[in-house]
Protein backbone atom coordinates (compact mmCIF):
# COMPACT_ATOMS: atom_id res chain seq x y z
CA UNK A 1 56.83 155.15 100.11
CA UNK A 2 60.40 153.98 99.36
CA UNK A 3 61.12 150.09 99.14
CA UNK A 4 64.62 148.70 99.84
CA UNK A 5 66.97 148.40 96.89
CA UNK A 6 67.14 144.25 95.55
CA UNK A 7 70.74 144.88 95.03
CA UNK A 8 72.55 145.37 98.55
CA UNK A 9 76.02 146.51 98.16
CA UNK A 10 77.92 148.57 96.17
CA UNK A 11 74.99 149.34 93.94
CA UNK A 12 72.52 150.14 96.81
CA UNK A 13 72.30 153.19 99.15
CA UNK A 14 75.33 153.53 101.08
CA UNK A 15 75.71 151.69 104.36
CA UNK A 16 78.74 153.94 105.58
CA UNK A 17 79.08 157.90 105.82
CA UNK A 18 78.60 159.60 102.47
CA UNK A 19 81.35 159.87 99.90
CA UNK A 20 82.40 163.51 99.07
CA UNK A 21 81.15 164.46 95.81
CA UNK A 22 83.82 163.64 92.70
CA UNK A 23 85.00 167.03 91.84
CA UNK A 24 83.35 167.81 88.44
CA UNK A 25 85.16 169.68 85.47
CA UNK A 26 83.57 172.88 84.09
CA UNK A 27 81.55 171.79 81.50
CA UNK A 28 82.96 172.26 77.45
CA UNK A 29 81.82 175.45 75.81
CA UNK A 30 83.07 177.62 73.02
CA UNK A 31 86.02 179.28 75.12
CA UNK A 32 87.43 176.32 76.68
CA UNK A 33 87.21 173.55 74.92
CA UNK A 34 86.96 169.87 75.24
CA UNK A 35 90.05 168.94 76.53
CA UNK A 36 91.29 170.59 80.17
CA UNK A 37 94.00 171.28 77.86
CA UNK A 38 91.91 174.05 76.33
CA UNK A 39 91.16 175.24 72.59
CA UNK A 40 94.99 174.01 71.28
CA UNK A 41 94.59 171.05 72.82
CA UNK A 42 97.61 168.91 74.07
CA UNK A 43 101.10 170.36 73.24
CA UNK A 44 103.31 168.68 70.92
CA UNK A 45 100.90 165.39 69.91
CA UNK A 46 100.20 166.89 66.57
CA UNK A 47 101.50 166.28 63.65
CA UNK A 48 103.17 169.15 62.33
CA UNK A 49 101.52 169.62 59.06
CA UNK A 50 98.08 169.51 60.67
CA UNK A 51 97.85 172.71 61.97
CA UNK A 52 99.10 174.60 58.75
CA UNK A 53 96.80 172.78 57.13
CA UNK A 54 94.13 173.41 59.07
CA UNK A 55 95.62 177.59 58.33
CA UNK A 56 95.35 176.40 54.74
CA UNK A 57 91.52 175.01 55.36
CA UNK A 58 90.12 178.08 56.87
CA UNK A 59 91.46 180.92 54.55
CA UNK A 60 90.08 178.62 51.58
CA UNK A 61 87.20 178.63 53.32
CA UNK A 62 87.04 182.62 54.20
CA UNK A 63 88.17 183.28 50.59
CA UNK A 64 85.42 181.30 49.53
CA UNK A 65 82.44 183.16 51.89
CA UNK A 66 84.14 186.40 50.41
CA UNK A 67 83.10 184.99 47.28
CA UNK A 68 79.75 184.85 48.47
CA UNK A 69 79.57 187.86 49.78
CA UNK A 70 80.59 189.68 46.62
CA UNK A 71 77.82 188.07 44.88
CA UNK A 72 75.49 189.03 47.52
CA UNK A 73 76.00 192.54 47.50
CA UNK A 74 76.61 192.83 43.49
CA UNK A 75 72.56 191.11 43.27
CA UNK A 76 71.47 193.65 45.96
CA UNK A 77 72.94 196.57 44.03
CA UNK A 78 72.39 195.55 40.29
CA UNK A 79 68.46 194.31 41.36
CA UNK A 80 67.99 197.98 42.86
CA UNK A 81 69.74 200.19 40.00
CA UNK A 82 67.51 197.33 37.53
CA UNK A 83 70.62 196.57 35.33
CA UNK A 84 73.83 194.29 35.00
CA UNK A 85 74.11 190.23 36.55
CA UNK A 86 72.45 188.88 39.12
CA UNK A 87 72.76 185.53 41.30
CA UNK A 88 69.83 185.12 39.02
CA UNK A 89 71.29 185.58 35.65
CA UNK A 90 74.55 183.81 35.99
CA UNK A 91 73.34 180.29 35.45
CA UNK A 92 72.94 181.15 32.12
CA UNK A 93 76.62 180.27 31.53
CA UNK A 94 78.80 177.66 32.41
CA UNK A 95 81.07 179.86 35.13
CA UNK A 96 78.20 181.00 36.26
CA UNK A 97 76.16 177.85 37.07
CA UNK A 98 79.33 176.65 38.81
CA UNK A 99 79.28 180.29 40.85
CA UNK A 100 75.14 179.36 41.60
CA UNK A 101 76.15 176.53 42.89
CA UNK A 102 78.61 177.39 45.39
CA UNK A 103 76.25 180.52 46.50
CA UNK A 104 73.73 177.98 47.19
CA UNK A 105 76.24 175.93 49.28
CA UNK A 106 77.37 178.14 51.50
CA UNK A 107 74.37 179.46 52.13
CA UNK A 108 72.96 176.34 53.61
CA UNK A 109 76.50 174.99 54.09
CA UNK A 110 76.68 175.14 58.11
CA UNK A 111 72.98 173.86 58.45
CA UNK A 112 73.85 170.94 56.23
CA UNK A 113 76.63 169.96 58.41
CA UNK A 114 74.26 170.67 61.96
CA UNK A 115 71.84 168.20 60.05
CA UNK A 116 73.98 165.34 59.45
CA UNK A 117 75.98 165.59 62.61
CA UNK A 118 72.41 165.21 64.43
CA UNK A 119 71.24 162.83 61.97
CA UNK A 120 74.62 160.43 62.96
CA UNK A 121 73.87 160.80 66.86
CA UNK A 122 70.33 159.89 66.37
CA UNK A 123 71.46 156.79 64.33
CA UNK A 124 73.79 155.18 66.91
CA UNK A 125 70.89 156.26 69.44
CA UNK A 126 68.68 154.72 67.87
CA UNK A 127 70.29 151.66 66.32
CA UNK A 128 73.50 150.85 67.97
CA UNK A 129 74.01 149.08 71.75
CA UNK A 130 75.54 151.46 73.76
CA UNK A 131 78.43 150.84 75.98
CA UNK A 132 77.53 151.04 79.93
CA UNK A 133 78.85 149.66 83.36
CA UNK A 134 76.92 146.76 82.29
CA UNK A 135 77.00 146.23 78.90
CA UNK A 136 80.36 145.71 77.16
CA UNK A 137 81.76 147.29 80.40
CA UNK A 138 85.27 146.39 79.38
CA UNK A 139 85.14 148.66 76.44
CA UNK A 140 83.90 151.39 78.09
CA UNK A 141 86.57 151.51 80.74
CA UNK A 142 88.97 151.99 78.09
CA UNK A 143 87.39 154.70 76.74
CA UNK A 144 87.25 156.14 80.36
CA UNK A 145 90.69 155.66 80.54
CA UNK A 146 91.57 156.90 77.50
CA UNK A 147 89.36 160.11 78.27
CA UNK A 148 90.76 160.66 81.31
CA UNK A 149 94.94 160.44 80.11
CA UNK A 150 93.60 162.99 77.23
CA UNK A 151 92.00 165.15 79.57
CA UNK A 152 88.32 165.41 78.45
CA UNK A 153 86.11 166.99 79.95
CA UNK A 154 83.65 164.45 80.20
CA UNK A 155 83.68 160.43 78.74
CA UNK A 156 82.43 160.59 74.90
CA UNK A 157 79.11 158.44 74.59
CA UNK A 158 80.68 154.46 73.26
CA UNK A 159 79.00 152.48 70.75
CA UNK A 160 78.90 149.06 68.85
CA UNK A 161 77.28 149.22 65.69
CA UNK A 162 76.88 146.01 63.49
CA UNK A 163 79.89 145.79 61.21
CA UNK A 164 78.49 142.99 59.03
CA UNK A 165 82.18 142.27 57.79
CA UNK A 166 83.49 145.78 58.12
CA UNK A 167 86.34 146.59 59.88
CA UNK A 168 85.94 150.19 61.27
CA UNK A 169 85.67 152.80 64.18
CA UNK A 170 84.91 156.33 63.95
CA UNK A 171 84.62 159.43 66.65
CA UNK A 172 81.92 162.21 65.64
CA UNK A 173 80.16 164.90 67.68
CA UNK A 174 77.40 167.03 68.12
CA UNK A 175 77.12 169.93 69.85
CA UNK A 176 79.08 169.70 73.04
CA UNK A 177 78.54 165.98 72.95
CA UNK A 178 80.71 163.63 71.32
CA UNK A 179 80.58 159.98 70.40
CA UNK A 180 82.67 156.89 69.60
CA UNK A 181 81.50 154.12 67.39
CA UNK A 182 83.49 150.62 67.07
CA UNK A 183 82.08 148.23 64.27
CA UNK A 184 81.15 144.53 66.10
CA UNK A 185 83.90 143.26 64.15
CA UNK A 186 86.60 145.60 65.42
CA UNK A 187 84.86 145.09 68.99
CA UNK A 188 85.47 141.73 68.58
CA UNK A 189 89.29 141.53 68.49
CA UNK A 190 89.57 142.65 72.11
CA UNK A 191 88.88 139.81 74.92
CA UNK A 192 91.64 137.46 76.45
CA UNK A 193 91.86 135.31 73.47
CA UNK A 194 92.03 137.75 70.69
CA UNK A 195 94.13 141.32 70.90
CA UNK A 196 93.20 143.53 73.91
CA UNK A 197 96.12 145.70 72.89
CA UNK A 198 94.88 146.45 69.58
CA UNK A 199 91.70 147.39 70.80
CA UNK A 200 92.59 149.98 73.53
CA UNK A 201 94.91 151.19 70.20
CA UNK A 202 92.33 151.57 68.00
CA UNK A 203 89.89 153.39 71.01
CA UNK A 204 92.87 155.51 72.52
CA UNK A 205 93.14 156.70 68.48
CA UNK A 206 89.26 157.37 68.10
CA UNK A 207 89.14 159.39 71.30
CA UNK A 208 92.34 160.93 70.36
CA UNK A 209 90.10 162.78 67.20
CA UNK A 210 87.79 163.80 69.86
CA UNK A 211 90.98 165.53 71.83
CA UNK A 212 92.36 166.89 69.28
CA UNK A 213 89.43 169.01 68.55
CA UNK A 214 89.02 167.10 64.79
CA UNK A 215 85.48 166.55 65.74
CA UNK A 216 84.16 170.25 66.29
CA UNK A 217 81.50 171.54 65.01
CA UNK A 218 82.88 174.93 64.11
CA UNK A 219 86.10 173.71 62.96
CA UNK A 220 84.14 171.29 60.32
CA UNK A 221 82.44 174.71 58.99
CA UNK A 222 85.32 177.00 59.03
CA UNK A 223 87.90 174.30 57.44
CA UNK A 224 85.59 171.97 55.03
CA UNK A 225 86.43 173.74 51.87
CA UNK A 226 89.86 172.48 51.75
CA UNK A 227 88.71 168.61 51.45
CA UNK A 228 87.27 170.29 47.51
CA UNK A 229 90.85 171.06 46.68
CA UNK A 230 93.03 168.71 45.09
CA UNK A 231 96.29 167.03 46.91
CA UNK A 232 96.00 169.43 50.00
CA UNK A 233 92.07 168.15 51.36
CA UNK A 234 93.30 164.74 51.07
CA UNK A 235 96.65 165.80 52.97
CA UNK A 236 94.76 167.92 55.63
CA UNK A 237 92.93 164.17 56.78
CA UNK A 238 95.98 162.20 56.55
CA UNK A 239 97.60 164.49 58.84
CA UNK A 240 95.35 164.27 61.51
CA UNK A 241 95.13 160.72 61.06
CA UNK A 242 98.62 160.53 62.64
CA UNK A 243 97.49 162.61 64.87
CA UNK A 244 95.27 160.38 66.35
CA UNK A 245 97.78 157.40 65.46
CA UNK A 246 100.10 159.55 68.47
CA UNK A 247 97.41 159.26 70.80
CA UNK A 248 96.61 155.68 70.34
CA UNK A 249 100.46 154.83 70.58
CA UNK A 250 100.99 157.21 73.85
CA UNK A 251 97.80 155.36 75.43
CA UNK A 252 98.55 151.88 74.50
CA UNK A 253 101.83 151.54 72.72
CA UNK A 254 101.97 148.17 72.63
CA UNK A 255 98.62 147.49 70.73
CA UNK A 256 100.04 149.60 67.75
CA UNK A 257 101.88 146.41 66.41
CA UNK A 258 98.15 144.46 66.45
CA UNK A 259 96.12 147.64 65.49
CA UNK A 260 98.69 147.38 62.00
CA UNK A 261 98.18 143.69 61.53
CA UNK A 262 94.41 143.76 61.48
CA UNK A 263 94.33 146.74 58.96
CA UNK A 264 96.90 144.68 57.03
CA UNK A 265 95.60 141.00 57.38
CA UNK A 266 91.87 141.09 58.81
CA UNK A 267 90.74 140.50 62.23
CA UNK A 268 92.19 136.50 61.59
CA UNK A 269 94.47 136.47 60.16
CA UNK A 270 96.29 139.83 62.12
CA UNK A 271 98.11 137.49 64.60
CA UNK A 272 100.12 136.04 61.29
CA UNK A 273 101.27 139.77 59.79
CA UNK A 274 105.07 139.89 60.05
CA UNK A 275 104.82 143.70 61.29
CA UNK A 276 108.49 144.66 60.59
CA UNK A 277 108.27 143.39 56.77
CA UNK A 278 105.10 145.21 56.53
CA UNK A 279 106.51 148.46 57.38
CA UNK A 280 109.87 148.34 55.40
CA UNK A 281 107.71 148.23 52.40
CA UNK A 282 107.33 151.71 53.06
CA UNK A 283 110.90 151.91 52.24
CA UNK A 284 111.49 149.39 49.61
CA UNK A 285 108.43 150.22 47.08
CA UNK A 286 109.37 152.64 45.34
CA UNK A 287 107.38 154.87 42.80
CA UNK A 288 105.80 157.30 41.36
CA UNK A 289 102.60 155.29 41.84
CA UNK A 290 102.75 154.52 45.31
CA UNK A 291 103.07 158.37 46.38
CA UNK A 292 100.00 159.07 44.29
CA UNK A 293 97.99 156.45 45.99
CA UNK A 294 98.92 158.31 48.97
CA UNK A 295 98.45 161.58 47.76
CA UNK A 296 95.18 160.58 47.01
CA UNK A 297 93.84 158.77 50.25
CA UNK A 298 91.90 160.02 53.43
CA UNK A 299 94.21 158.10 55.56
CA UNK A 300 97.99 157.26 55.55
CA UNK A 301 98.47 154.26 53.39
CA UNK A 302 99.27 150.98 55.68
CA UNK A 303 103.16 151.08 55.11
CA UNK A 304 103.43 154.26 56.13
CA UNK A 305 101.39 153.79 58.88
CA UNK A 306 103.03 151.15 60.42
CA UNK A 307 106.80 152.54 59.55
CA UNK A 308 105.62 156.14 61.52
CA UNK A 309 104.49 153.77 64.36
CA UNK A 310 107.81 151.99 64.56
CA UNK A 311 109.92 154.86 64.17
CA UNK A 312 109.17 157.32 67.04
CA UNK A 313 111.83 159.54 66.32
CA UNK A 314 110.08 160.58 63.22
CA UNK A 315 106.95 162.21 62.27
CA UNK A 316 104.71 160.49 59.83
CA UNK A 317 105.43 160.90 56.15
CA UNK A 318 102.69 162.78 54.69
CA UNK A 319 104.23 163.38 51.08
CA UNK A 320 107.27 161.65 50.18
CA UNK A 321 107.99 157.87 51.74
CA UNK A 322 110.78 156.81 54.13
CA UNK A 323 114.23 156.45 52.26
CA UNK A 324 113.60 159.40 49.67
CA UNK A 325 115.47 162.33 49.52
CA UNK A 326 114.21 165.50 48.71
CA UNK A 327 116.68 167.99 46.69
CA UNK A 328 118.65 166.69 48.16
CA UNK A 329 118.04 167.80 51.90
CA UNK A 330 117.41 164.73 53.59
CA UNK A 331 117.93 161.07 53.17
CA UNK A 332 116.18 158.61 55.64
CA UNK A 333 117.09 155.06 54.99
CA UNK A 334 113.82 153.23 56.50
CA UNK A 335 113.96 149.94 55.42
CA UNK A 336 115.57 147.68 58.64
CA UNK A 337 115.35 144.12 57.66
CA UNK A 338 117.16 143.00 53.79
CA UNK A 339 114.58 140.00 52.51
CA UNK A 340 114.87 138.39 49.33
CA UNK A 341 112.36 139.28 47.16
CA UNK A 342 112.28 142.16 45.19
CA UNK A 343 110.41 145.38 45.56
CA UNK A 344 107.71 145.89 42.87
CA UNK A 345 108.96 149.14 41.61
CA UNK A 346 111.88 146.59 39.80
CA UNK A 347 111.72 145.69 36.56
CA UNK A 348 110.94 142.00 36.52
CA UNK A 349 114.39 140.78 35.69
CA UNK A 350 114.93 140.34 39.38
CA UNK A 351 112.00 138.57 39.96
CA UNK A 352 112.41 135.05 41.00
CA UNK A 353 111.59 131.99 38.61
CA UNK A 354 109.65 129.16 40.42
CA UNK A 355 112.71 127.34 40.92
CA UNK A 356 114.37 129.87 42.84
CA UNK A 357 111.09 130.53 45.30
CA UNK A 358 110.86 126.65 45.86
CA UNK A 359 114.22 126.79 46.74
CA UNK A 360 113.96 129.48 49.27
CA UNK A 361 111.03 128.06 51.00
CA UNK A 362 113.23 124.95 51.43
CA UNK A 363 115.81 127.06 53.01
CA UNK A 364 113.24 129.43 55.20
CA UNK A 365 111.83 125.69 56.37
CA UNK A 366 115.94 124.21 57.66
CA UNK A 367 115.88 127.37 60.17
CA UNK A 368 112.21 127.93 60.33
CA UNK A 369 111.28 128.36 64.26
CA UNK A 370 108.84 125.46 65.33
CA UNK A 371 104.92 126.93 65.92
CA UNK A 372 105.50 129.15 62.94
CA UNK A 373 103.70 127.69 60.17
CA UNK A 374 100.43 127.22 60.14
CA UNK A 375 99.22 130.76 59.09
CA UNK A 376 95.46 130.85 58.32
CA UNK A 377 94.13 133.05 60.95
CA UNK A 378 93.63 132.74 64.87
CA UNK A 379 89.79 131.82 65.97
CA UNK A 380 88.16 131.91 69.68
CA UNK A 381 87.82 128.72 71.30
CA UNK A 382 90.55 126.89 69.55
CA UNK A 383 94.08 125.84 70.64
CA UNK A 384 97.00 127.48 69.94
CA UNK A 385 99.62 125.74 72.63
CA UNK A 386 101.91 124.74 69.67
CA UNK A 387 102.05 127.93 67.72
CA UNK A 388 104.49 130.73 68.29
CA UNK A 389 102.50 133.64 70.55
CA UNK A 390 101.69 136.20 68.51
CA UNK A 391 103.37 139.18 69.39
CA UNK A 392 106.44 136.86 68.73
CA UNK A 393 105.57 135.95 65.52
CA UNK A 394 104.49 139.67 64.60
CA UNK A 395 108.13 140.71 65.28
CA UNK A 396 110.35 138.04 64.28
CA UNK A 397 112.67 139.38 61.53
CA UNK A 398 112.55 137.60 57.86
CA UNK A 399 114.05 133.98 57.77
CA UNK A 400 116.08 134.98 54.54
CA UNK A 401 118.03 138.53 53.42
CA UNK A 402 119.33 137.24 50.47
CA UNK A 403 117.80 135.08 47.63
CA UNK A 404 119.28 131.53 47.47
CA UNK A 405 119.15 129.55 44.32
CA UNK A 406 120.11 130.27 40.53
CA UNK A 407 118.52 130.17 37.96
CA UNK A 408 116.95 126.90 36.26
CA UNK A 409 119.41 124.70 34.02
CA UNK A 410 116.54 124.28 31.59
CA UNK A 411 112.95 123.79 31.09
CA UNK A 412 113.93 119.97 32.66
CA UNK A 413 116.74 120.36 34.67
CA UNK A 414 117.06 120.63 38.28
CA UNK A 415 117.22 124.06 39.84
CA UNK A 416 120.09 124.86 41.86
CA UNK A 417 119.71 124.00 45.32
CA UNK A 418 120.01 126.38 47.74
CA UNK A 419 123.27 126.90 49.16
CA UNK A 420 122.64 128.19 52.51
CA UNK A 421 119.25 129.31 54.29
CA UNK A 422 120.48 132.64 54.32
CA UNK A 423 123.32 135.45 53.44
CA UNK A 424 125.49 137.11 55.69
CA UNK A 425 123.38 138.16 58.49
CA UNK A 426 123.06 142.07 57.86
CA UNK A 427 122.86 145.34 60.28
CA UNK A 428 120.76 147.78 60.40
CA UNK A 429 119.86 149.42 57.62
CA UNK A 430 118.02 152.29 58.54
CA UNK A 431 118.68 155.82 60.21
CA UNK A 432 119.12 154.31 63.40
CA UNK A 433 123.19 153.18 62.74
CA UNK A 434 124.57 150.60 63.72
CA UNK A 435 123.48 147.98 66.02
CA UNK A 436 125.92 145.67 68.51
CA UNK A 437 124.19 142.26 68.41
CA UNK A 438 122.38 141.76 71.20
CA UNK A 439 121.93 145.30 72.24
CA UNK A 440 118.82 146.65 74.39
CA UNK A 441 117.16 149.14 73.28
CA UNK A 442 116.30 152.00 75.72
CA UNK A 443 112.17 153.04 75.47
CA UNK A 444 111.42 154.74 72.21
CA UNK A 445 110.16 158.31 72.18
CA UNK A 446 106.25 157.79 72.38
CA UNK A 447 104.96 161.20 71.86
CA UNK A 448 106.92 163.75 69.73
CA UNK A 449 108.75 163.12 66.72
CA UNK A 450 112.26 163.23 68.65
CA UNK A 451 110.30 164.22 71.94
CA UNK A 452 109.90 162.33 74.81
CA UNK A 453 106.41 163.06 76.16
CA UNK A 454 103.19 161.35 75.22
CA UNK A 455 102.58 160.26 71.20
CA UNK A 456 99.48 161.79 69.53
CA UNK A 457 96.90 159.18 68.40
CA UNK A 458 94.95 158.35 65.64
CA UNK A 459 92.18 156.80 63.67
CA UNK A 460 92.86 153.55 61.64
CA UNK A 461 90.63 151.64 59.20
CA UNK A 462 88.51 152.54 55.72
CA UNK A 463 89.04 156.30 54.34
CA UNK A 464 85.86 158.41 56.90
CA UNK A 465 85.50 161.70 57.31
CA UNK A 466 85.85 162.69 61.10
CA UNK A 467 82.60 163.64 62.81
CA UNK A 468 81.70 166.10 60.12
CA UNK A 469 82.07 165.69 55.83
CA UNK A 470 78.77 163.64 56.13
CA UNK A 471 80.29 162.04 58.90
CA UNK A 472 81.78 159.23 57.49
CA UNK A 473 83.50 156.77 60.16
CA UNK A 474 87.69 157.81 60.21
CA UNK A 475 89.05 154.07 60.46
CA UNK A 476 89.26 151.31 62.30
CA UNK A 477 91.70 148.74 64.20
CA UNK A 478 91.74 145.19 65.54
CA UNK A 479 94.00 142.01 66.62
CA UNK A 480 94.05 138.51 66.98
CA UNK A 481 94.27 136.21 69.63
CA UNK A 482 97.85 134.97 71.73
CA UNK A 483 98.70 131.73 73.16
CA UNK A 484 98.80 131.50 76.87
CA UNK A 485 101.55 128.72 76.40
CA UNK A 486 105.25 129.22 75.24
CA UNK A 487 107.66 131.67 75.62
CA UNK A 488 107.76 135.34 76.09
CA UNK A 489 105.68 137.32 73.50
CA UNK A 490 108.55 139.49 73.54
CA UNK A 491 111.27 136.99 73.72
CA UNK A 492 113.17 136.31 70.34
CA UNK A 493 112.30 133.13 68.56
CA UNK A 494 114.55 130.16 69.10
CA UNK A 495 116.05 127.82 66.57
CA UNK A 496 113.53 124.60 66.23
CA UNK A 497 115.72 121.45 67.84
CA UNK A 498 117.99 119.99 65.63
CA UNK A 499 117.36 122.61 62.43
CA UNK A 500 120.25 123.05 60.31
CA UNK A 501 122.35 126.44 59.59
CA UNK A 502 124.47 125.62 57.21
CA UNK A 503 125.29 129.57 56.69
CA UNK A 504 126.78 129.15 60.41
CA UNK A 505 124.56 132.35 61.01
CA UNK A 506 121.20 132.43 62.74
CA UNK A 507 118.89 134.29 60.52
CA UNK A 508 117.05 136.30 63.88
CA UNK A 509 120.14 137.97 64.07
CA UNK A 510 120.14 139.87 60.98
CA UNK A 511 118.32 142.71 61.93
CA UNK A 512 118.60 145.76 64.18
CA UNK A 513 116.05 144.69 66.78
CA UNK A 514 116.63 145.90 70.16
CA UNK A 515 115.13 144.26 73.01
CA UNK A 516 111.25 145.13 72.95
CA UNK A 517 109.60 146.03 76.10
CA UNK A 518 106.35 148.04 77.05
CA UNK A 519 107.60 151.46 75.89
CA UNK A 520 109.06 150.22 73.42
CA UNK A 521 107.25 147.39 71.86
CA UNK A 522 108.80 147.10 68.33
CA UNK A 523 111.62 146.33 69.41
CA UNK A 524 113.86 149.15 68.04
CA UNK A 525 117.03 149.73 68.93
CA UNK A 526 118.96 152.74 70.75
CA UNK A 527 120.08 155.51 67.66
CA UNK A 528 123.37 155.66 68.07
């Protein structure tokens, strides 16, 4: 007996002649991938040091089952003849506890990684609410989306997990299934009032992992030895981190700008990151210090990051920052904007007393734009009319370029006052040339490093393994709300009513900011 469906409509049985069937992709399997794109995966969204890498990975790890192998056959011979080492023996010394071990590991090396791979899917299964056309349906149409612009094969299974404070997202798989997990706190920066733009960033990266192939099972196994040695396991990650940074950009290029302010500033206080300052730090500090940080971390340290996302001409640094110069054979001067403090790699002769800072907050304040201050974080359900929309804010260049104020005339005396809110307003600085003021830019290359086609993506967030070393989340994104009110997001800021420039400059037009626009939402300017 059949009853009529409660919901008449779309959801019932059709009312009208059927619907040919959706055609319906050959399902993934070992020969052709996940992607219609096939094993290699899209052409020219990689970052070019992943794939020798990933060379680098698997003869480590094929050196490393010869090993094995060795050992294997010299315990099957020496345990027949009844003389000489042994598996068995070897612990005895210190080498050959360390050999034991790694026997042992790669014997039950691929089963370990099966295990915790199932052990992950059967978590968010069990534990996490699962994305649907009715629940969280918003999110799950941008993973659609983003699914279908990759080409996959079939929509990865979306997740929110409880974040508890943690800002993160991650892509795993399992078998021929494959997953995507945002953290209710990244989740939460999407919606009308908050950043949808960061969000579709931050998915468009996670499914770019699962595109990219960084997921797969076999390629966990054949390449997970080269995460145990030094400098080059670290670099391997990183690299396909801006991978999946070049998908997120080519899906959503505009949310790349929010994605960087919540890894920078929090999912409140993302809307107040200055974006431009953030990434010509990668420029500016300087050190031996900073590159090991870098050398050392999973993921591309947030300077970087957001410098590789400006600059679409370039690939991600993966070694040395913007601005250095290696023997000589390449300089690339990244900083664009001057500001006034100094970097920290200076010693701290140049560092300003508190006479001098006071000073230049007085002068930021006579050109300072009105809806600008007030930087404690954007919150749902509260007005923002008067501020400056965020994107705005996120992209207006620094107030000062030089420092203003000398030094103090004594422990009592009077600082100097500030004789002008700014210097000379100054060009471009970086390997773009020169600017003309008030130039447009034409839309930046989204997807090769020079090339015009679609931008890889990537993951953001805390240091995670991708799908497979234990299966640590890879990263995670987010953004904060915009004001419906004022002027274009993209617009440049105006001089408050009545606010002084005694420098007879205006301090927005320092820099080498083009005109910013949906392919092109940083604002960069043509290269000349």
């Amino acid at each position: 007996m059949t009853h009529p469906s409660p919901h008449p409509g779309p959801v019932g049985p059709p009312s009208g002649p059927a619907a040919p069937p959706a055609r319906r992709d050959e399902a993934p399997n070992l020969i052709n991938g996940a992607t219609r794109h096939g094993i290699l995966g899209q052409k020219r969204i990689r970052h070019p040091w992943e794939l020798p890498l990933l060379g680098v990975g698997v003869a480590v790890t094929g050196i490393g089952y010869l090993i094995w192998l060795v050992f294997v056959i010299m315990t099957i011979v020496n345990l027949i003849r009844g003389t000489g080492p042994t598996i068995f023996t070897l612990g005895d010394t210190l080498i050959g506890s360390y050999l034991v071990q790694l026997f042992v590991i790669l014997l039950v090396f691929p089963l370990i990684i099966w295990i915790a791979r199932a052990l992950m899917y059967a978590q968010q299964r069990a534990t996490a609410l699962r994305m649907s056309p009715t629940q969280f349906p918003e999110g799950y149409r941008i993973v659609a989306e983003a699914a279908s612009q990759f080409g996959l094969r079939r929509v990865p299974d979306a997740y929110v997990a409880s974040g508890n404070g943690v800002i993160n997202a991650f892509a795993f798989g399992h078998g021929f299934r494959r997953s995507v997990v945002l953290y209710s706190d990244m989740f939460e920066v999407g919606g009308a009032p908050r950043d949808p733009e960061a969000l579709r960033f931050v998915i468009g990266h996670e499914v770019g992992h699962i595109a990219a192939g960084h997921v797969s099972y076999f390629r966990l196994v054949l390449a997970n030895l080269i995460s145990y040695v030094p400098l080059l396991g670290s670099a391997f990650s990183r690299s396909q981190e801006y991978t999946a940074d070049n998908f997120g950009h080519s899906y959503c290029p505009g949310g790349s700008l929010g994605a960087m302010g919540v890894l920078s500033g929090g999912k409140y206080l993302n809307a107040e990151v200055n974006v431009h300052e953030l990434a010509d730090r990668a420029a500016t500090e300087k050190g031996l210090w900073v590159h090991i940080v870098n050398w050392r971390s999973s993921h591309p340290i947030i300077t970087w990051r957001a410098h590789a996302l400006r600059d679409r001409s370039r690939r991600g640094h993966l070694w040395f920052r913007p601005g250095d110069a290696i023997f000589g054979l390449y300089t690339t001067p990244g900083a664009w904007y001057r500001g006034p403090l100094p970097a920290g790699s200076t010693f701290s002769g140049p560092y300003p007393t508190p006479e001098q800072v006071l000073a230049m907050l007085d002068a930021a304040d006579a050109v300072r734009p009105a809806g600008t201050l007030g930087q404690f974080g954007r919150f749902n359900g509260a007005d923002y009319s008067d501020r400056m929309p965020m994107r705005q804010l996120q992209l207006s260049p620094p107030l000062l370029s030089t420092p203003v104020g000398g030094p103090p005339q004594g422990p009592s005396g009077p600082g100097a006052s500030p004789s002008g809110p700014v210097g000379p307003p100054r060009g471009p600085a970086g390997p773009m040339g020169p600017k003309s003021s008030g130039g447009s830019a034409g839309p930046a290359p989204q997807g090769g490093y020079g090339s015009a086609g679609p931008a890889p993506q990537s993951g953001y967030g805390s240091p995670a393994s991708q799908g497979g070393y234990g299966s640590a989340p890879q990263g995670g994104y987010s953004a904060s709300a915009q004001s419906a009110a004022g002027p274009s997001p993209l617009a440049p800021p105006a001089r408050p009513s009545g606010a002084a420039d005694p420098a007879g400059t205006d301090p927005y037009t320092q820099g080498p900011q083009g005109t910013a626009s949906a392919d092109n939402p940083w604002g960069m300017p043509p290269r000349s």
